[in-house]
C-alpha atoms as a PDB file:
ATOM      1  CA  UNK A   1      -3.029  -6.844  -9.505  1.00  0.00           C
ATOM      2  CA  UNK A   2      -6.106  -8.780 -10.842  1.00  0.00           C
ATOM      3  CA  UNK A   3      -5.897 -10.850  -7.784  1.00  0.00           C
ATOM      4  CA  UNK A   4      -5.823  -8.065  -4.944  1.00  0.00           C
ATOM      5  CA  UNK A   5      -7.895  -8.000  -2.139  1.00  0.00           C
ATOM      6  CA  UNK A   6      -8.252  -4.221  -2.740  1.00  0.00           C
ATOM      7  CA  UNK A   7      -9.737  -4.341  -6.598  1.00  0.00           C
ATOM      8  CA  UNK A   8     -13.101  -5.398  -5.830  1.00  0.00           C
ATOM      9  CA  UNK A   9     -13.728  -3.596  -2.776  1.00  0.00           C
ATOM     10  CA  UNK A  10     -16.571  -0.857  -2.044  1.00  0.00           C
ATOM     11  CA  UNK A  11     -14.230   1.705  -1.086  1.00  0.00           C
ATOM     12  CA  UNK A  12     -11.357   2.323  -3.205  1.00  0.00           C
ATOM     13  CA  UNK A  13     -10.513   5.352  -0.841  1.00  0.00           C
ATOM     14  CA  UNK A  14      -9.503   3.564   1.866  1.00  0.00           C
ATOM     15  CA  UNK A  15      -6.039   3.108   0.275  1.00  0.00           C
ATOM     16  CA  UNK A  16      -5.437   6.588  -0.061  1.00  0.00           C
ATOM     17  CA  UNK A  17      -6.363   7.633   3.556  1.00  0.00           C
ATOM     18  CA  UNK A  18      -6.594  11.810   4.323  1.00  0.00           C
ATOM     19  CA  UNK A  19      -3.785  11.948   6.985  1.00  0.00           C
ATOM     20  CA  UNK A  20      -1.308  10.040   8.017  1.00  0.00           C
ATOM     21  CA  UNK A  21      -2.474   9.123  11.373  1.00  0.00           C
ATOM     22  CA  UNK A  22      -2.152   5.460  11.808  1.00  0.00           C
ATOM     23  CA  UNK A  23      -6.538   5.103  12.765  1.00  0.00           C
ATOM     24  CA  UNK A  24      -6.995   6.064   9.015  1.00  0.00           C
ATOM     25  CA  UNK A  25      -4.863   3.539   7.087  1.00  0.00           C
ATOM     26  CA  UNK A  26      -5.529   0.445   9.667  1.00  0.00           C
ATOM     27  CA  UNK A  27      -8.229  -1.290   8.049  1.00  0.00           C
ATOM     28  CA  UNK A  28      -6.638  -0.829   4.598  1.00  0.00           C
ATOM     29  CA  UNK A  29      -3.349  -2.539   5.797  1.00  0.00           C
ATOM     30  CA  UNK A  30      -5.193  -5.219   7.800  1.00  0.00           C
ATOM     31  CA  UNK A  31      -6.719  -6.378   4.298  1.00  0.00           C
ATOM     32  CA  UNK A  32      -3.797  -5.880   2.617  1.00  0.00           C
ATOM     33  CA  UNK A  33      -1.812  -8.482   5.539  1.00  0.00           C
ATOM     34  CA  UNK A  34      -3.942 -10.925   4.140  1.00  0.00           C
ATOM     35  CA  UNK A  35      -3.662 -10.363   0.355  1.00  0.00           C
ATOM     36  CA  UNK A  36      -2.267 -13.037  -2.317  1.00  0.00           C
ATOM     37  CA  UNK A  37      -0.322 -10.531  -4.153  1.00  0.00           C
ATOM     38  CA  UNK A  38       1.208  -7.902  -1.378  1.00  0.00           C
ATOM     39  CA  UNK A  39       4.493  -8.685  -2.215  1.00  0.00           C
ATOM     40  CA  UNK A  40       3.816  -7.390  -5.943  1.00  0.00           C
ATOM     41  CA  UNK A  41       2.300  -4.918  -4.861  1.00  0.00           C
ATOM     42  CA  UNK A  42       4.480  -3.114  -2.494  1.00  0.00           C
ATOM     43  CA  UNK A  43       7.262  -3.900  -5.542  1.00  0.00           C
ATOM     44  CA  UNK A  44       5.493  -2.020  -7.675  1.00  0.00           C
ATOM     45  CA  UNK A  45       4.729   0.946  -5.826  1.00  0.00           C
ATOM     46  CA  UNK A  46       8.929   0.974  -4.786  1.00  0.00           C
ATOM     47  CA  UNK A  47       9.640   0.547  -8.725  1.00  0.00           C
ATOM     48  CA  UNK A  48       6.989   3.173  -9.859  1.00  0.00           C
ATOM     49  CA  UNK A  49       7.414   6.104  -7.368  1.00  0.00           C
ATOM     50  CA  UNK A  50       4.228   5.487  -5.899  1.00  0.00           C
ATOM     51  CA  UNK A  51       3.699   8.836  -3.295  1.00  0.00           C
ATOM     52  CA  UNK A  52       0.728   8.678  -1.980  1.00  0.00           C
ATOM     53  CA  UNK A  53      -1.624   5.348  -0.565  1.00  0.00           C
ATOM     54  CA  UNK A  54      -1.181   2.308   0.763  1.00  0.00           C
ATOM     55  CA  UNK A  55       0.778  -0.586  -1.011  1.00  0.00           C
ATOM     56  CA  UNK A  56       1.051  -4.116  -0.196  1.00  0.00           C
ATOM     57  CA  UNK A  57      -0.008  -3.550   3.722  1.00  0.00           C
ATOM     58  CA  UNK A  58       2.561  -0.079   3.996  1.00  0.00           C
ATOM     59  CA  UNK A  59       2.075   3.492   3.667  1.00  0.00           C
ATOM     60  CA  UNK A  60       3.486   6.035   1.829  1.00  0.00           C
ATOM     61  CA  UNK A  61       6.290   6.882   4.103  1.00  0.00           C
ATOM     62  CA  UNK A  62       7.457   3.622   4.447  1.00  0.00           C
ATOM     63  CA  UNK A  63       7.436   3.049   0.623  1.00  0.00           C
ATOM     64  CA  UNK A  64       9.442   6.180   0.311  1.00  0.00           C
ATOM     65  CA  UNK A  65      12.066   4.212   2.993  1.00  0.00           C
ATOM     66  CA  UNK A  66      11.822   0.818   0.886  1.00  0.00           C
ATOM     67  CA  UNK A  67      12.683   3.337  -2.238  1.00  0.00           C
ATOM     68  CA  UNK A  68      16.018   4.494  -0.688  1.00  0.00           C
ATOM     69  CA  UNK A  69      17.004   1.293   0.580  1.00  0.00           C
ATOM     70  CA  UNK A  70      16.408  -0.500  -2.713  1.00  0.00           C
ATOM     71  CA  UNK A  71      19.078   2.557  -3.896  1.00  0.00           C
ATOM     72  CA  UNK A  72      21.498   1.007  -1.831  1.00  0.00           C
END
C-alpha cells in the first residue's frame, strides 16, 4: 500500500468516518476512485476481516458483502 493515495494524506481519519451516513465517507471514496492500488486494497480488507473504514473506494458494509460473496 506504499503507493496509496491515502498514505500520505493529512487526515488519516477520513477513512474511518464516525457514522455511516454517506456525507462522511464521500471525500474518502472520491480519492480512493482515483487511486493506483484500490483494487489491492479493497482485496485486502475482504482477505483480512477488515470491519471498520473505508477500503479501496467502499465502506465497511459493503466489504462485509464482498466477504460473503467471496464465500461463495
Amino acid at each position: 500500500m506504499d503507493r496509496g493515495l491515502c498514505r500520505d494524506h493529512p487526515d488519516p481519519d477520513l477513512w474511518f468516518p464516525v457514522t455511516s451516513a454517506p456525507a462522511d465517507s464521500a471525500e474518502a471514496i472520491f480519492i480512493c476512485l482515483q487511486c493506483p492500488v484500490r483494487c489491492e486494497c479493497a482485496d485486502l480488507a475482504v482477505r483480512s476481516g477488515a470491519e471498520f473504514g473505508i477500503w479501496g473506494g467502499f465502506d465497511a458494509h459493503m466489504i462485509r458483502t464482498l466477504r460473503r460473496k467471496a464465500k461463495r
